[in-house]
N, C-alpha and C. Protein backbone atom coordinates (compact mmCIF):
# COMPACT_ATOMS: atom_id res chain seq x y z
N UNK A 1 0.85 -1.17 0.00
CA UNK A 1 0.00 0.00 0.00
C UNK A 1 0.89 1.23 0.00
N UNK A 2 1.05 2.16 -0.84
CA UNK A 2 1.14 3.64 -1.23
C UNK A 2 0.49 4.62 0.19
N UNK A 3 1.21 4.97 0.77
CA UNK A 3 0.80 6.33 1.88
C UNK A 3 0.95 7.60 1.52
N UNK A 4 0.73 9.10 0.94
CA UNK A 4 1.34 9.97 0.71
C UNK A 4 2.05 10.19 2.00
N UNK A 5 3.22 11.13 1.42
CA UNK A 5 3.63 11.71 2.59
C UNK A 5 3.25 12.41 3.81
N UNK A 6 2.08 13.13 3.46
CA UNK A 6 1.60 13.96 4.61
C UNK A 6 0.95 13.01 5.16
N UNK A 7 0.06 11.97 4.59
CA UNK A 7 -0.49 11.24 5.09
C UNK A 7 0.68 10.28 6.32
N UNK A 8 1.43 9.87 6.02
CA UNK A 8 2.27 9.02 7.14
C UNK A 8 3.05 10.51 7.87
N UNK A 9 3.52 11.55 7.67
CA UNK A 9 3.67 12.63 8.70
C UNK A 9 2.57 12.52 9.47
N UNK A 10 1.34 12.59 9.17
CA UNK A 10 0.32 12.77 10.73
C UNK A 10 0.09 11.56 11.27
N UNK A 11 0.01 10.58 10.95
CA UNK A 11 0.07 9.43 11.29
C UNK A 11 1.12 8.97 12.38
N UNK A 12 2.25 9.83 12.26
CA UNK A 12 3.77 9.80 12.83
C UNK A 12 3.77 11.07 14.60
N UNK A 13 2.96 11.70 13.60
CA UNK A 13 2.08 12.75 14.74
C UNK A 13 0.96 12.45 15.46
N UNK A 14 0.64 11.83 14.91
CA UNK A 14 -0.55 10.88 15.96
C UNK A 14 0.14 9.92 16.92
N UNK A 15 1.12 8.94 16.21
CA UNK A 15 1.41 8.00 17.31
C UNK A 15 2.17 8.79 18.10
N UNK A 16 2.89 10.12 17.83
CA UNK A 16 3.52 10.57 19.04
C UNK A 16 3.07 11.43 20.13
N UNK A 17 2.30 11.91 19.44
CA UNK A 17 1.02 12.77 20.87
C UNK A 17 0.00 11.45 21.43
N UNK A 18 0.30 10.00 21.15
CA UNK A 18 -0.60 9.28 21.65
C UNK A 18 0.62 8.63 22.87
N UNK A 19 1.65 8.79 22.36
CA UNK A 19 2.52 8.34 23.35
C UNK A 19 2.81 9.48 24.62
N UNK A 20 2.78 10.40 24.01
CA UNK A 20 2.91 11.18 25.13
C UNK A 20 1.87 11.45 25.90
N UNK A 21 0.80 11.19 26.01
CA UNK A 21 -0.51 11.49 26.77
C UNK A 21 -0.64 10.14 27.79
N UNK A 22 -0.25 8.34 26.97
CA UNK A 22 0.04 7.80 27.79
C UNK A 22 0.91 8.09 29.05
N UNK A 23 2.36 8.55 28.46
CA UNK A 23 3.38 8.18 29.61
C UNK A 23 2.82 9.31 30.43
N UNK A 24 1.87 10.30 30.37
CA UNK A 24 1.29 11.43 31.38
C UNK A 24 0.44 10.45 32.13
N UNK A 25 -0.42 9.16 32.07
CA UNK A 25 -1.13 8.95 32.89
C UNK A 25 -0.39 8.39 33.83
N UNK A 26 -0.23 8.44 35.36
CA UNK A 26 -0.13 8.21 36.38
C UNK A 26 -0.26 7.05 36.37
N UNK A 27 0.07 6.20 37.26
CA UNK A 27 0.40 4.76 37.65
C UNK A 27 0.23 4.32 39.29
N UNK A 28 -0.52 3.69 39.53
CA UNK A 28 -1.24 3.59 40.85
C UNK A 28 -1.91 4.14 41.73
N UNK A 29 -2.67 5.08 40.75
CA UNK A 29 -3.72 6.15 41.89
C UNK A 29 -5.20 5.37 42.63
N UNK A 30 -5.03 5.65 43.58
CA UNK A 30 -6.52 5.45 44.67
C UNK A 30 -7.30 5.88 43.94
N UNK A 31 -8.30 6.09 45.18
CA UNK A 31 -9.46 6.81 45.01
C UNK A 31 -9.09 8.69 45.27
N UNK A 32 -10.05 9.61 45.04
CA UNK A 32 -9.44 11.18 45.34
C UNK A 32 -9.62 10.87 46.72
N UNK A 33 -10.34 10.42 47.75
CA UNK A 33 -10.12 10.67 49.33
C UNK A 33 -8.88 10.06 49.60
N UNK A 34 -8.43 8.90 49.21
CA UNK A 34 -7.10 8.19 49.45
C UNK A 34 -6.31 9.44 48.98
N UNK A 35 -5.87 9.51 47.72
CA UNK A 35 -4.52 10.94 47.49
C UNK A 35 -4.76 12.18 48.20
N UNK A 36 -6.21 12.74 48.53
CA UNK A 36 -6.02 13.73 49.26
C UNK A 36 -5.63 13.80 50.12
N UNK A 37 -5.80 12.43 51.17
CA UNK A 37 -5.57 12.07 52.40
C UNK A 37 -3.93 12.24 52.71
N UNK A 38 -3.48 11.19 51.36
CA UNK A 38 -2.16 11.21 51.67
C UNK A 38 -1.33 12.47 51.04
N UNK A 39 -1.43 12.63 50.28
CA UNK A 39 -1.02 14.58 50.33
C UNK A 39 -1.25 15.53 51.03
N UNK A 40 -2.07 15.44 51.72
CA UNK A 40 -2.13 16.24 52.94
C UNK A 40 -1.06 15.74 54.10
N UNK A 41 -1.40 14.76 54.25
CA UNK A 41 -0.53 14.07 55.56
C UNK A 41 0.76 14.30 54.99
N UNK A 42 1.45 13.79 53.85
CA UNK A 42 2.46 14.46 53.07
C UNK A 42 2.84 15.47 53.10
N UNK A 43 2.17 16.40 52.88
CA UNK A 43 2.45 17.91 53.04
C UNK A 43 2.55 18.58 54.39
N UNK A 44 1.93 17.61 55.73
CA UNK A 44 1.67 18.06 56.80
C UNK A 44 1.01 19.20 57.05
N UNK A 45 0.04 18.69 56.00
CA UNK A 45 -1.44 19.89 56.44
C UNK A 45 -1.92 19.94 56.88
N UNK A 46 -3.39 20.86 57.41
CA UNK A 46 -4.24 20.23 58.80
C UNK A 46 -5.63 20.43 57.05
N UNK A 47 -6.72 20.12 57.95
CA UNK A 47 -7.32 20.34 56.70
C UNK A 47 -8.00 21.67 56.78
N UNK A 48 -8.08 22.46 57.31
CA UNK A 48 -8.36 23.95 57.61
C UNK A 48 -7.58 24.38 56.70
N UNK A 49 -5.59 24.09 57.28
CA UNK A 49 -4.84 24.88 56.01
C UNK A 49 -5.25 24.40 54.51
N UNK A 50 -5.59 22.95 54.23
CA UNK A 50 -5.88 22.53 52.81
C UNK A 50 -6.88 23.65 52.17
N UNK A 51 -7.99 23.70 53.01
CA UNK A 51 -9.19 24.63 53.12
C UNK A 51 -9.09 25.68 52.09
N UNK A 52 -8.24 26.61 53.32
CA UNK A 52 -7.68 27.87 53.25
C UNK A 52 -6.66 27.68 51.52
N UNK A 53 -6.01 27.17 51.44
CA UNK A 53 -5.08 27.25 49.68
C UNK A 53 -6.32 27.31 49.01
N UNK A 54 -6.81 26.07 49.16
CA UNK A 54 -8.15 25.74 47.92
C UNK A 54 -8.97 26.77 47.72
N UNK A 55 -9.33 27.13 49.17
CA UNK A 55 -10.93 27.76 48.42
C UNK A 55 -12.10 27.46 49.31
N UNK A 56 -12.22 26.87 49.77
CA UNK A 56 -13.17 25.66 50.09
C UNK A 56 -13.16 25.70 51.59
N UNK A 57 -14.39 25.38 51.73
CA UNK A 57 -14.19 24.63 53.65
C UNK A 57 -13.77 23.51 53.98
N UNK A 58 -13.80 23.66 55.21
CA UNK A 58 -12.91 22.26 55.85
C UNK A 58 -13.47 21.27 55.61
N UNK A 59 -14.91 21.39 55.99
CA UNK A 59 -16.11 20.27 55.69
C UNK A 59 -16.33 19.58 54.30
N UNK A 60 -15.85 20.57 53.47
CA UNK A 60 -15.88 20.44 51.87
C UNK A 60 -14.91 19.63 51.75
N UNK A 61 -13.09 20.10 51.93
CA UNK A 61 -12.05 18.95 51.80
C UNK A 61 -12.58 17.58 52.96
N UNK A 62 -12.68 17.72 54.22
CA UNK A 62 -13.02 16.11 54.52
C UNK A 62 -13.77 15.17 53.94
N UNK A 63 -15.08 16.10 53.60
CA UNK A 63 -16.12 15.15 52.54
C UNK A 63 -15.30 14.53 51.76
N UNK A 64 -14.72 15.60 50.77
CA UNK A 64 -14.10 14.68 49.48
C UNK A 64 -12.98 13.78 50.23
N UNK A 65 -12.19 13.58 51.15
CA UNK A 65 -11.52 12.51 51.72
C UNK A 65 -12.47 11.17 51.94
N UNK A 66 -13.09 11.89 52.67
CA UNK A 66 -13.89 10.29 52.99
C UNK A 66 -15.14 9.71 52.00
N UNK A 67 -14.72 10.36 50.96
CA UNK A 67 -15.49 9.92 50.12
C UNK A 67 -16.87 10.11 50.08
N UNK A 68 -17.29 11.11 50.46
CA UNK A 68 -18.85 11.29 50.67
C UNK A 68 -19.56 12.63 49.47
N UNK A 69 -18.22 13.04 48.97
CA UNK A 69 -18.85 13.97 48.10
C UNK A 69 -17.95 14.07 46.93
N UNK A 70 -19.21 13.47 46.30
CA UNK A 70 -18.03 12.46 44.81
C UNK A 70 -18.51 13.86 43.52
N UNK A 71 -17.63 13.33 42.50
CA UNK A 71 -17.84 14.11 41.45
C UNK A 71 -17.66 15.33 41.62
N UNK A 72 -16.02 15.84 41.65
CA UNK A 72 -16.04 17.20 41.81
C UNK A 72 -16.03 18.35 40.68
N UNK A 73 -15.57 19.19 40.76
CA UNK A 73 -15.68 19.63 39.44
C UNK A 73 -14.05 20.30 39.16
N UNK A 74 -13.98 20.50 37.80
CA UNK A 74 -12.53 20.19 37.35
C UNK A 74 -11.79 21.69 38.26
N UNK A 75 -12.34 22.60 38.29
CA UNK A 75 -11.92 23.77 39.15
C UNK A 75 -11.20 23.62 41.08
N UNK A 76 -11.97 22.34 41.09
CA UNK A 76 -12.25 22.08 42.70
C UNK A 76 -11.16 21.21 42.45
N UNK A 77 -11.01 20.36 41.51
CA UNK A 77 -9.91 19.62 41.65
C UNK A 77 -8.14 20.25 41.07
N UNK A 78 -8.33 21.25 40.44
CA UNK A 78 -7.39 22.17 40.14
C UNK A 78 -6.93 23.36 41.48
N UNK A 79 -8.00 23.55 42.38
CA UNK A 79 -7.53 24.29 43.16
C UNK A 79 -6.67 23.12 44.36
N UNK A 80 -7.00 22.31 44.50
CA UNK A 80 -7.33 20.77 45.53
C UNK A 80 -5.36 20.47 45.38
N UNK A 81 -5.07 20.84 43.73
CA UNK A 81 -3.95 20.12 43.17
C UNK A 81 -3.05 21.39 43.59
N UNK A 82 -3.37 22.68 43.10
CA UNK A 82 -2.60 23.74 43.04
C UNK A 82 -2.06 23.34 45.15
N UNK A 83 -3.14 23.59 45.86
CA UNK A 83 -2.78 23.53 47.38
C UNK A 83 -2.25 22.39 47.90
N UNK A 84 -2.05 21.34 47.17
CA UNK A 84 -1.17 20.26 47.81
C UNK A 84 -0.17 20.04 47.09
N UNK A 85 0.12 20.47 46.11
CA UNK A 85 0.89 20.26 45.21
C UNK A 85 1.50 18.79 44.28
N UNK A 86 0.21 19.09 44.24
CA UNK A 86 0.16 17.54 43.15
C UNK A 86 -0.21 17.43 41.89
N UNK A 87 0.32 16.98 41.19
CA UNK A 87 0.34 17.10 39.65
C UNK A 87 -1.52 16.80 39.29
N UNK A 88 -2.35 17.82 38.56
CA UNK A 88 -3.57 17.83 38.31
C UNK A 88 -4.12 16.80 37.78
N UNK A 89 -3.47 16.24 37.01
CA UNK A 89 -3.73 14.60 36.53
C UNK A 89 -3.94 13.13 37.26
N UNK A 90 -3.34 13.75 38.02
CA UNK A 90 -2.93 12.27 39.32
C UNK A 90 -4.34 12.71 39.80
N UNK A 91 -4.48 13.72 40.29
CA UNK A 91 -6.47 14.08 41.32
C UNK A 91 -7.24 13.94 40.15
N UNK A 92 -7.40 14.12 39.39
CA UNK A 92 -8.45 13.70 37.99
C UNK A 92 -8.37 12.30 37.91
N UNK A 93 -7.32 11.48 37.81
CA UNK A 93 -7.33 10.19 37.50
C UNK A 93 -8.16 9.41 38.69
N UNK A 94 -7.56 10.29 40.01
CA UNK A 94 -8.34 10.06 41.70
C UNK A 94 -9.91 10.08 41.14
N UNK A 95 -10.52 11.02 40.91
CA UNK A 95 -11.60 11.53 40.82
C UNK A 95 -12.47 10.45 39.85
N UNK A 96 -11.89 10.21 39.34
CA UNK A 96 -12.04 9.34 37.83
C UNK A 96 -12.49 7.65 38.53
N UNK A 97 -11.17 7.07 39.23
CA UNK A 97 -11.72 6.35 39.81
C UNK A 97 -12.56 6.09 41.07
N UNK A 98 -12.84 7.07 41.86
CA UNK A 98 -13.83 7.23 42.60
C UNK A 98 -15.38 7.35 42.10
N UNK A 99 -15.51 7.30 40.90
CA UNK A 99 -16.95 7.77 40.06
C UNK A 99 -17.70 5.83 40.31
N UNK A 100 -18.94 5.83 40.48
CA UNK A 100 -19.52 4.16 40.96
C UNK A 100 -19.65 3.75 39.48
N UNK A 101 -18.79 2.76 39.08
CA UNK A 101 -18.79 1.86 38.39
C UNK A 101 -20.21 1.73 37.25
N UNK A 102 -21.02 1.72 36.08
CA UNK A 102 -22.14 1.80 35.76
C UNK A 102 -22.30 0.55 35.81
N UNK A 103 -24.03 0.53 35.97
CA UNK A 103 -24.67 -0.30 36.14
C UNK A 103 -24.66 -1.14 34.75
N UNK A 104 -25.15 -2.76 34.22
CA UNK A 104 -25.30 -2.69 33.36
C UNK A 104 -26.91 -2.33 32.37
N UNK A 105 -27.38 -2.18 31.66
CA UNK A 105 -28.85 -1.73 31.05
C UNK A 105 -29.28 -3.68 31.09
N UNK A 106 -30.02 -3.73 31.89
CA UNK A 106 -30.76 -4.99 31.92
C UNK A 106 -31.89 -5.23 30.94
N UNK A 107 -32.25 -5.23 29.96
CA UNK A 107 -33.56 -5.70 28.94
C UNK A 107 -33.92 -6.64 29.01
N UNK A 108 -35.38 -7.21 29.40
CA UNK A 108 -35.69 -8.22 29.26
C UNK A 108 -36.44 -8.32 27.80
């Protein structure tokens, strides 16, 4: 098979922005209450100070620790990242797997 050139240039550009977006995903992330937890404790934060960087109340960061207030929104998790200092991808990927699994569509 015949490729033009431009045609195998993007093709060449594709597999390499596909490689690089892989090696960006993170490799063994929890749930977001697990990494917050431990970035905080990491950082030796209290969660008042987490609070206080973010934005947010205290009640707001514990929820999302213990998992009680899922689905955040990409701002909350950008401020969450900026105040613990953790790469924004790693708390998205958190966030990502904290979301409940879907159900499957049952038809009878």
């Amino acid at each position: 098979m015949v490729v033009s050139a431009r045609v195998e240039k993007a093709l060449l550009e594709l597999a390499a922005a596909v490689r690089e977006e892989v090696a960006a995903i993170p490799e063994g992330v929890g749930s977001l209450g697990e990494e917050l937890y431990r970035a905080r404790e990491t950082a030796r934060l209290s969660l008042q100070e987490v609070a206080d960087r973010s934005g947010f109340t205290k009640s707001h960061v514990w929820e999302l620790e213990q998992g009680r207030s899922r689905n955040p929104t990409v701002r909350a998790i950008a401020n969450l990242s900026a105040a613990l200092g953790v790469p924004f991808h790693r708390l998205a990927e958190a966030a990502l797997n904290s979301l409940p699994s879907p159900t499957p569509n049952k038809e009878a």
